[in-house]
Protein backbone atom coordinates (compact mmCIF):
# COMPACT_ATOMS: atom_id res chain seq x y z
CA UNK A 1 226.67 19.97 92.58
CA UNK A 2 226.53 20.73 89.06
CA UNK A 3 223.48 21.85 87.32
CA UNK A 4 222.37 22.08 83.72
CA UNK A 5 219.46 24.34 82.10
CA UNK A 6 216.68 22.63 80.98
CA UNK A 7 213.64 23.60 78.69
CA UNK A 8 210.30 21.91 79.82
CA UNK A 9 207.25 21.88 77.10
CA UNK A 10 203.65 21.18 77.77
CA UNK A 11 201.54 22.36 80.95
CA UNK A 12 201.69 25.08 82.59
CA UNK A 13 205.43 25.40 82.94
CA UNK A 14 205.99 26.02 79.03
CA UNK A 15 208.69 27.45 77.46
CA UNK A 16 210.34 27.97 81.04
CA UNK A 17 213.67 26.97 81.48
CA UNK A 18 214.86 25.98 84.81
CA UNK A 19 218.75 24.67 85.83
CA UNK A 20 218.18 20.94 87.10
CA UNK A 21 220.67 19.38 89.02
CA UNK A 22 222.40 16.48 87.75
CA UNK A 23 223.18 13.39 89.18
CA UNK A 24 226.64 11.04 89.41
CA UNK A 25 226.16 9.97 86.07
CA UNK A 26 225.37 13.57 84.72
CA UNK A 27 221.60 12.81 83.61
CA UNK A 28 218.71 14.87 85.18
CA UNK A 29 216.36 12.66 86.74
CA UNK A 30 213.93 10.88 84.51
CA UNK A 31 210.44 12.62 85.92
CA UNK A 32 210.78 15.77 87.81
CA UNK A 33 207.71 16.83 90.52
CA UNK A 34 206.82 19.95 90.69
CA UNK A 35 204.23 20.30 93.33
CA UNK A 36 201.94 23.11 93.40
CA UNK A 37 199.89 24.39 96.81
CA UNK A 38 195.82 24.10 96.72
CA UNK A 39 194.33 27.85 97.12
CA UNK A 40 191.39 26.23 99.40
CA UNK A 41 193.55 24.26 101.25
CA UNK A 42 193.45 20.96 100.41
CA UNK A 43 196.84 18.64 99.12
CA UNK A 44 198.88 19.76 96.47
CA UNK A 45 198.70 18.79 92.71
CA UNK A 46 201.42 17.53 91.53
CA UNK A 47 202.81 18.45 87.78
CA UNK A 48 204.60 15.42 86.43
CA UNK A 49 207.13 16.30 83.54
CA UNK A 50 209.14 13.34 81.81
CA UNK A 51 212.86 13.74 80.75
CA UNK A 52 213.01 12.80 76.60
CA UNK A 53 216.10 13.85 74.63
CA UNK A 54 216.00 17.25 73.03
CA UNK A 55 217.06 16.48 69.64
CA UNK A 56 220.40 15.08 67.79
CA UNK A 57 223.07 15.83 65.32
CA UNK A 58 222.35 15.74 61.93
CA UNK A 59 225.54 13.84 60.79
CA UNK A 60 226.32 11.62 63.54
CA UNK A 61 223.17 11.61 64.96
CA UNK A 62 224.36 12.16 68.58
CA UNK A 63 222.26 13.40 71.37
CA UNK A 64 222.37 17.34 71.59
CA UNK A 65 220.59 16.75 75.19
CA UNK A 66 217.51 16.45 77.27
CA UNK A 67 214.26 17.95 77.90
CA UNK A 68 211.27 17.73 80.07
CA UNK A 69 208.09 17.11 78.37
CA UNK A 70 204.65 17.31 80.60
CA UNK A 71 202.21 14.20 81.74
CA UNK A 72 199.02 14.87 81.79
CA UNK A 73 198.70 11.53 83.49
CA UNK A 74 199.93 12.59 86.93
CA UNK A 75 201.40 8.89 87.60
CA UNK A 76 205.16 8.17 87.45
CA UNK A 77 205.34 3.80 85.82
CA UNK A 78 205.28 1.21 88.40
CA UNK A 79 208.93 -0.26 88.56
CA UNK A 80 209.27 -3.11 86.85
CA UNK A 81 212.09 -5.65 87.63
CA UNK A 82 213.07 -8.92 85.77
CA UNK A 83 212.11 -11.45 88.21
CA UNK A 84 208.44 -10.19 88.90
CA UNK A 85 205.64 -12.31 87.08
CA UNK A 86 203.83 -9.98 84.45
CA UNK A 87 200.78 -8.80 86.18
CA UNK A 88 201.39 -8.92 89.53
């Protein structure tokens, strides 16, 4: 498998750079989990960090790559598929 070092920014993995592996089409996956044990016990909390492009090219604005970027949220978006009715 290959694997490709990536920054993250935000939370408390800042400034860290960490090789993710990459998938068939050579991407990262869009969130990455990182879950982190309870001291007292209890379940986990999870860090949620979002891939976003890292920058591009100044003259043919091409994409130099990605990074991960932290959500404070905690919750990945629902999937959303053409043939659902909005709302539901």
């Amino acid at each position: 498998m290959r694997s490709e070092p990536t920054p993250f920014e935000g939370g408390p993995m800042d400034g860290r750079i960490l090789p993710i592996l990459l998938g068939p089409t050579g991407h990262p996956p869009k969130w990455y989990e990182i879950p982190v044990p309870d001291g007292a016990g209890g379940p986990p909390t999870v860090l949620l960090y979002q891939r976003v492009p890292s920058g591009y090219t100044k003259r043919l604005h091409l994409q130099k790559g990605w990074k991960y970027v932290f959500d404070p949220t905690g919750e990945k978006p629902k999937l959303r598929w053409p043939w659902t009715k909005p709302g539901s």
